[in-house]
N, C-alpha and C. Protein backbone atom coordinates (compact mmCIF):
# COMPACT_ATOMS: atom_id res chain seq x y z
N UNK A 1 2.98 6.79 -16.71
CA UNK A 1 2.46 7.38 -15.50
C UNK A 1 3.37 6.98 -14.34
N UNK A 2 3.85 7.85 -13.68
CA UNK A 2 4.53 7.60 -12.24
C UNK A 2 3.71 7.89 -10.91
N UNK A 3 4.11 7.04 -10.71
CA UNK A 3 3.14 6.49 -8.73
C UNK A 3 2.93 7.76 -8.16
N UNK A 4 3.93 9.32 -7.91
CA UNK A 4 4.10 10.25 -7.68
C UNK A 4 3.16 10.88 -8.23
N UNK A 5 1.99 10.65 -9.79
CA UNK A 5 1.02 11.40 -9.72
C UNK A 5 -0.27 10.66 -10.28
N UNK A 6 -0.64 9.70 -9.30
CA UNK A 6 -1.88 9.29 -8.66
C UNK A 6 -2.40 9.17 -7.71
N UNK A 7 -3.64 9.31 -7.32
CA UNK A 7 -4.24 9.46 -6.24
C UNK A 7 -5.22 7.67 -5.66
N UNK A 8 -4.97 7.34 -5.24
CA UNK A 8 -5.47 5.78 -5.09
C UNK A 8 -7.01 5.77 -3.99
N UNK A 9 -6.95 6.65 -3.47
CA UNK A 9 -8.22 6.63 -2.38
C UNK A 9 -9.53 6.13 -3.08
N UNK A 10 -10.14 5.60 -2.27
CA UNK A 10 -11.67 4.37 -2.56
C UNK A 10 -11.48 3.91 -3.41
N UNK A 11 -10.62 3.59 -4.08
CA UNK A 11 -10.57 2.06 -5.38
C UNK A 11 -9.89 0.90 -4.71
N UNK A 12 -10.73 -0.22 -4.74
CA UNK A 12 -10.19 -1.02 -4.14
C UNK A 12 -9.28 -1.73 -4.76
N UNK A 13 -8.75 -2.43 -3.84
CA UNK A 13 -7.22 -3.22 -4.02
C UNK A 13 -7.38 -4.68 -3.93
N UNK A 14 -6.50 -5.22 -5.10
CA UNK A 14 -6.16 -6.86 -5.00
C UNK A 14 -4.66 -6.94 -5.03
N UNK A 15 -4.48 -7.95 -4.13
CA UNK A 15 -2.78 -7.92 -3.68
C UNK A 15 -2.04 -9.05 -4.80
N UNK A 16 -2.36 -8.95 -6.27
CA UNK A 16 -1.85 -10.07 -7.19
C UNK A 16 -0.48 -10.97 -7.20
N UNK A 17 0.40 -10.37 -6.34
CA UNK A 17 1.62 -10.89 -6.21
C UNK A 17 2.06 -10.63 -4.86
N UNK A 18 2.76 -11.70 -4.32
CA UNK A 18 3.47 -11.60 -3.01
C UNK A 18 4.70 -12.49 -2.68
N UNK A 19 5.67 -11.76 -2.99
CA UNK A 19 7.12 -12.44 -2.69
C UNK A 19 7.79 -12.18 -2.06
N UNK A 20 7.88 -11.92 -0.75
CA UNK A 20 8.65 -11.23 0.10
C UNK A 20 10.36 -11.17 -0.09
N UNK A 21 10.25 -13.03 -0.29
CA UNK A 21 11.56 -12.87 -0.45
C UNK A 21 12.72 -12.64 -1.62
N UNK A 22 11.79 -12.01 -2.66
CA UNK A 22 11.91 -12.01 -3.74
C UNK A 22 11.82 -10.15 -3.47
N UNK A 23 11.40 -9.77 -2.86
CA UNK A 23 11.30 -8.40 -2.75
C UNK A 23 10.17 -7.67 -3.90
N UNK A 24 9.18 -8.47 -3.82
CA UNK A 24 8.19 -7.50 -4.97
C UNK A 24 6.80 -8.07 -4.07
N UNK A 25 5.96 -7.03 -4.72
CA UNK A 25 4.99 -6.95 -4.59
C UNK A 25 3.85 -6.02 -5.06
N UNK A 26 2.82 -6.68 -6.07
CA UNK A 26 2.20 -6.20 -7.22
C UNK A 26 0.63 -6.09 -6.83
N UNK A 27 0.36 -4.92 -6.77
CA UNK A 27 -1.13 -4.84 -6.49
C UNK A 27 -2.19 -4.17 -7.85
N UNK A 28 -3.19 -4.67 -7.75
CA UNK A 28 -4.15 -4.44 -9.01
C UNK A 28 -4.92 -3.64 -8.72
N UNK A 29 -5.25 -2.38 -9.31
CA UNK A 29 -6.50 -1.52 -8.88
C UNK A 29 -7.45 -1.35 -10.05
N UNK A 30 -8.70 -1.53 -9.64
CA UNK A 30 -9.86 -1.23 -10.84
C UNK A 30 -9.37 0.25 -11.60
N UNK A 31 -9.41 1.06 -10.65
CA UNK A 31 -9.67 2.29 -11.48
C UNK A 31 -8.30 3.04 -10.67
N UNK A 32 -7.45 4.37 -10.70
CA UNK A 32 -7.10 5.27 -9.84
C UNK A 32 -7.19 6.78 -10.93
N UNK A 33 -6.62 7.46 -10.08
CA UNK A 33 -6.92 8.80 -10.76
C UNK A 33 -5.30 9.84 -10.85
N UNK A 34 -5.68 9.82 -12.16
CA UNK A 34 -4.44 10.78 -12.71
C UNK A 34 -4.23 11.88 -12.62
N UNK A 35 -3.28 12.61 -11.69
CA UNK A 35 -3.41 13.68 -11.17
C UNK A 35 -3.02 14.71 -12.20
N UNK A 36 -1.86 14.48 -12.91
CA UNK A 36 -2.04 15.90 -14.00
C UNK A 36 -2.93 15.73 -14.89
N UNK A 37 -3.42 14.60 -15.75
CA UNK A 37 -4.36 14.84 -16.51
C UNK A 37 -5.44 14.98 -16.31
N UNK A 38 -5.73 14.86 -14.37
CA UNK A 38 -6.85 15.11 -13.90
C UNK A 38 -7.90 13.89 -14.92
N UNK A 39 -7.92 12.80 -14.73
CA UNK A 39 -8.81 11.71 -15.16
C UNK A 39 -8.33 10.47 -14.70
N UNK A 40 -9.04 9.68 -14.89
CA UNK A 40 -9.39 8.25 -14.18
C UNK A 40 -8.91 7.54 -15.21
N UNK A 41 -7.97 6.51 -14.76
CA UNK A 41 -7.75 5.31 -15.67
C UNK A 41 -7.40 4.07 -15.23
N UNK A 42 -8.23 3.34 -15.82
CA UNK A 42 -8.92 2.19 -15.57
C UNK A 42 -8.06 1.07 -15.19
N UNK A 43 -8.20 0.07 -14.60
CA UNK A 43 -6.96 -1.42 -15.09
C UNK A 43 -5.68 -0.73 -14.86
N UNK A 44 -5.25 -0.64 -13.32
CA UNK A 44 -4.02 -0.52 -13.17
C UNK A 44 -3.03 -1.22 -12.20
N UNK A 45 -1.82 -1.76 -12.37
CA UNK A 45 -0.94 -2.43 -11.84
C UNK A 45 0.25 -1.88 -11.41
N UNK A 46 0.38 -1.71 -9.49
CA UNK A 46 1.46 -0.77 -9.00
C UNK A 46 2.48 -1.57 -8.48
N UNK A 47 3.53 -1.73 -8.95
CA UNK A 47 4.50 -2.87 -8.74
C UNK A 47 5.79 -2.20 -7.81
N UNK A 48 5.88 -2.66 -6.61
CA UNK A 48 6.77 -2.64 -5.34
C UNK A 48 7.82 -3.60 -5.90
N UNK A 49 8.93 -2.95 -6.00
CA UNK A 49 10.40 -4.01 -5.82
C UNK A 49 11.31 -3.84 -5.80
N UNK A 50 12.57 -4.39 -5.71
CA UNK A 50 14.06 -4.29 -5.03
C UNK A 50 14.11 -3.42 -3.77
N UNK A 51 13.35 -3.48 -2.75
CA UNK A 51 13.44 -2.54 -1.39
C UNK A 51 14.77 -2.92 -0.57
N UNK A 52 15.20 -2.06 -0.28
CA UNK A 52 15.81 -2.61 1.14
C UNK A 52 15.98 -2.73 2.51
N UNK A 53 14.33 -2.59 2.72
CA UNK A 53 13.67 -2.79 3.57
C UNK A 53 12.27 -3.14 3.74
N UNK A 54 11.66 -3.43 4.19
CA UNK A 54 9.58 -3.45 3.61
C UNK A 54 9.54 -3.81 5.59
N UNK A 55 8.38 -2.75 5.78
CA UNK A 55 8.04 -3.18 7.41
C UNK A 55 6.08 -2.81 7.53
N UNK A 56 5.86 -3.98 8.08
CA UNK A 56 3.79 -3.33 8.36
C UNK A 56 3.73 -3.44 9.50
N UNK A 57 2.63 -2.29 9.35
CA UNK A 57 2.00 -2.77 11.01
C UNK A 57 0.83 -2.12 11.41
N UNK A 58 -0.02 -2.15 12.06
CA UNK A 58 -1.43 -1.97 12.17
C UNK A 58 -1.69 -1.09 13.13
N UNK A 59 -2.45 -0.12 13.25
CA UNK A 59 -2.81 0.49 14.13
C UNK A 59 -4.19 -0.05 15.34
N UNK A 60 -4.28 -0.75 16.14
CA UNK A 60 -5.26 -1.66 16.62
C UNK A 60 -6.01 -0.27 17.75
N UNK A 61 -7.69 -0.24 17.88
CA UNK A 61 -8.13 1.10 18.23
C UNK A 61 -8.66 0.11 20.22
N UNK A 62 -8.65 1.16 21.19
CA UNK A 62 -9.03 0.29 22.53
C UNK A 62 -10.04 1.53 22.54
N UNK A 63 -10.75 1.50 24.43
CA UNK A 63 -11.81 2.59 24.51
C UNK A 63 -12.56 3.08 23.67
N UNK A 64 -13.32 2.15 22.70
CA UNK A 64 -13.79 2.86 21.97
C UNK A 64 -13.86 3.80 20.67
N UNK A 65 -12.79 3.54 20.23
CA UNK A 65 -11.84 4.51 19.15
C UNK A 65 -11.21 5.58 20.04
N UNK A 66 -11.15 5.69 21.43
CA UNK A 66 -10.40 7.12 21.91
C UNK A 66 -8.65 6.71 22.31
N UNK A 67 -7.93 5.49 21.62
CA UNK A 67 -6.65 5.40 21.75
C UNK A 67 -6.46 4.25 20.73
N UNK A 68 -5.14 4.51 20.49
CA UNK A 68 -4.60 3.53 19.11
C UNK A 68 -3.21 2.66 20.00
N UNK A 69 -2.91 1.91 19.54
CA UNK A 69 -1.47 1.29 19.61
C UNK A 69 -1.08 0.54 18.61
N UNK A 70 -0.07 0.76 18.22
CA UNK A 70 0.81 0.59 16.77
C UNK A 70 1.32 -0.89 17.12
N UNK A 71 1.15 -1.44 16.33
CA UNK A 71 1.06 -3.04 16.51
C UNK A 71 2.23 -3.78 15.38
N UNK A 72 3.13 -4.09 15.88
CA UNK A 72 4.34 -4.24 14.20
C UNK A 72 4.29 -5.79 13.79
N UNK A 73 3.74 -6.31 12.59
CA UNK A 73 4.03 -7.00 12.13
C UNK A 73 5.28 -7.65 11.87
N UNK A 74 5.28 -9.21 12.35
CA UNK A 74 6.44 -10.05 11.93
C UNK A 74 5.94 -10.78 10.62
N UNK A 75 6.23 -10.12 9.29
CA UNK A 75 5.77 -10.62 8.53
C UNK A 75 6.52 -12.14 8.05
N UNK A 76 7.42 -12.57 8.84
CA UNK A 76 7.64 -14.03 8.15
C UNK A 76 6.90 -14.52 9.00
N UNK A 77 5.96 -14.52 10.02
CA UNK A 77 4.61 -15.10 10.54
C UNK A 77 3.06 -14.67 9.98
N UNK A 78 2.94 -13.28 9.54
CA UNK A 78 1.91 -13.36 9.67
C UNK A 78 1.64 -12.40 8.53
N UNK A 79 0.85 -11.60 7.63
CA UNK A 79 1.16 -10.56 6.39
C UNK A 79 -0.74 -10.23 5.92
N UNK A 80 -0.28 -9.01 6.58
CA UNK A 80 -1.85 -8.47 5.96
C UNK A 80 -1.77 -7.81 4.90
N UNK A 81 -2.89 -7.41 4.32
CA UNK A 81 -3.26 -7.51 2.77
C UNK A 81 -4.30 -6.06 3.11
N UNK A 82 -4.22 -4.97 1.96
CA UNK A 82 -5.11 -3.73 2.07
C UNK A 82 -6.77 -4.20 1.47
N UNK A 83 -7.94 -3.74 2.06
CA UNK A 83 -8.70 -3.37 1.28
C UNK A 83 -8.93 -2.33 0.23
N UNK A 84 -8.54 -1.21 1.25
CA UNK A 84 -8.40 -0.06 0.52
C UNK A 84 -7.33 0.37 0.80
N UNK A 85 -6.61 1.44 -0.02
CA UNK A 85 -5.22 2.18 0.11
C UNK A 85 -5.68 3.39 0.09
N UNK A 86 -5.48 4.10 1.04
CA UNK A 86 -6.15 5.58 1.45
C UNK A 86 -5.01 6.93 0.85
N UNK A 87 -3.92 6.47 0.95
CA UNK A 87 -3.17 7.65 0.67
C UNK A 87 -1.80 6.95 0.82
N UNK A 88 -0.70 7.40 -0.11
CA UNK A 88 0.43 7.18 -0.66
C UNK A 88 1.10 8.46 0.50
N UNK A 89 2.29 8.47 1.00
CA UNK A 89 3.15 9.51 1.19
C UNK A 89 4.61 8.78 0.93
N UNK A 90 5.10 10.12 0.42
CA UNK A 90 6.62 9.57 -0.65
C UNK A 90 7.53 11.01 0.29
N UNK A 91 8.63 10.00 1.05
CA UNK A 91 9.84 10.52 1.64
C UNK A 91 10.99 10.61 0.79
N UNK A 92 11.92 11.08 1.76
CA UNK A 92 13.33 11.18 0.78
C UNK A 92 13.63 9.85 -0.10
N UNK A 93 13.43 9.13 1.04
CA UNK A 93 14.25 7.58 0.42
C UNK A 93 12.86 6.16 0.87
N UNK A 94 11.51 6.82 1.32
CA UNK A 94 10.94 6.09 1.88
C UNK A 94 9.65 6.31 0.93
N UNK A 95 8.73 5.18 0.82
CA UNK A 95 7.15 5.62 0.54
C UNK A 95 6.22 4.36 1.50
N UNK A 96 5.56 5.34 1.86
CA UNK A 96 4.29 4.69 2.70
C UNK A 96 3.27 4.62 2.68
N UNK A 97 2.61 3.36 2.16
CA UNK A 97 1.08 3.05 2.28
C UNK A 97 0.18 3.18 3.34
N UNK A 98 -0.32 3.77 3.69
CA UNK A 98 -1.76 3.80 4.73
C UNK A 98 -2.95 3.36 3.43
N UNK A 99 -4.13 2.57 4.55
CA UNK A 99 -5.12 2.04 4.37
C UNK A 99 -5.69 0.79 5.39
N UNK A 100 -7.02 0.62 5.11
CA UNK A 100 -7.32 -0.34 5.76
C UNK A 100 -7.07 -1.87 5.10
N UNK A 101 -7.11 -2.66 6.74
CA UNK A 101 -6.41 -4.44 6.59
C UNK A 101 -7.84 -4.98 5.94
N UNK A 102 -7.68 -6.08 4.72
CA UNK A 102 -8.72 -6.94 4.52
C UNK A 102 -8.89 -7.88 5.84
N UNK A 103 -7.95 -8.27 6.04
CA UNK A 103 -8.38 -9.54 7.44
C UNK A 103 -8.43 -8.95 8.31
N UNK A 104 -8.17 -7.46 9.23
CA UNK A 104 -8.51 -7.32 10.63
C UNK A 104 -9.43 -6.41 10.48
N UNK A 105 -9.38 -5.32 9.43
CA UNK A 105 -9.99 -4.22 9.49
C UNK A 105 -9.59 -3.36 10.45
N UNK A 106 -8.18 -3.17 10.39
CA UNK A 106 -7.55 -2.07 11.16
C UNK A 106 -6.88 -0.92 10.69
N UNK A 107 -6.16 0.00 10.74
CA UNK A 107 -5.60 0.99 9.53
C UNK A 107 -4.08 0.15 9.43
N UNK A 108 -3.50 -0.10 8.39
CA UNK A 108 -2.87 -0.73 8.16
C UNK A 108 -1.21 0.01 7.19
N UNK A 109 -0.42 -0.17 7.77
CA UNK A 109 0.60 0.72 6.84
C UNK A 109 2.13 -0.22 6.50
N UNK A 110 2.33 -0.17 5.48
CA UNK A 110 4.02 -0.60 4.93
C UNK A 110 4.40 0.49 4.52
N UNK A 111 5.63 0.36 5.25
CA UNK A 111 6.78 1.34 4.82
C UNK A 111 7.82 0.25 3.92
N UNK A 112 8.40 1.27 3.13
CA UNK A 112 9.33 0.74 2.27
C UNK A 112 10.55 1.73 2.11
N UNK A 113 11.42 1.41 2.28
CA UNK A 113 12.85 2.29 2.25
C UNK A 113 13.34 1.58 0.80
N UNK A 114 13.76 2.90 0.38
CA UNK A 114 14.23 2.59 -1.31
C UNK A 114 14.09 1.68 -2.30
N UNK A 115 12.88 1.90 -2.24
CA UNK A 115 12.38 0.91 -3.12
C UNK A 115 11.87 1.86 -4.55
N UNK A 116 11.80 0.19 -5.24
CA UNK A 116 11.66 0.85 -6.78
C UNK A 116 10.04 0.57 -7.25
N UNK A 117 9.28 1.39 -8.03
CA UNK A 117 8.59 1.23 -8.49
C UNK A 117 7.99 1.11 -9.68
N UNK A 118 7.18 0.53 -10.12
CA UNK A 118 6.60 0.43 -11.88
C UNK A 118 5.12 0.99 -11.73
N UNK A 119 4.51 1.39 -12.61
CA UNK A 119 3.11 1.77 -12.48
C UNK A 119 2.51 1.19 -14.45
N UNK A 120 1.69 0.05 -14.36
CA UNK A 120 1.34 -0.14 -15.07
C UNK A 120 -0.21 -0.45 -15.35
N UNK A 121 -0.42 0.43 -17.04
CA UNK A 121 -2.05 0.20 -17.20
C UNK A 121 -1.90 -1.14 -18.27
N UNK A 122 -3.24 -1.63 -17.98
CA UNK A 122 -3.27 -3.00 -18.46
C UNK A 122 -4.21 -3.03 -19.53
């Protein structure tokens, strides 16, 4: 299965590995859903690595929810973690996570420039 055809929305996320400087990073999902075979499969592991780049940053909401400001993480200080992963978008040379932060509860996004991926069921 390739990352390119699953859909990850409302299954939640555990962040099982974190190496920044190692350039990986391995997240565990209960369940996601297989887009050509159209079905769900269970116990899966989406593995981020060799990037040559990785950047987060949060969208923080003021007035009420009626304005956002994009907030950039210095992740050799500080590194938030998804609850949920809402939607994957895959660029030329880029793919980007949106979802919400476990610790702030804000919408939360990493970009990754050329990076490699694994998609494994367990």
């Amino acid at each position: 299965m390739k990352i390119e055809e699953i859909d990850l929305a409302d299954s939640k996320v555990i962040m099982k590995k974190k190496d920044i400087k190692n350039k990986e990073l391995v997240f565990f999902f209960n369940y996601v859903f297989n887009i050509p075979n159209k079905e769900i499969v269970d116990n899966v592991e989406i593995v981020f690595f060799d990037w040559t780049s990785f950047n987060q940053s949060k969208f923080v909401s003021y007035d009420n929810f009626e304005s956002y400001k994009e907030v950039k993480i210095n992740i050799d200080e500080e590194f938030e973690t998804f609850s949920l992963i809402q939607e994957i978008i895959f660029g030329k040379e880029k793919i980007t996570l949106n979802g919400y932060s476990k610790e702030s509860s804000t919408w939360l996004v990493y970009e990754f420039n050329n990076v490699k991926t694994k998609v494994v069921v367990m």
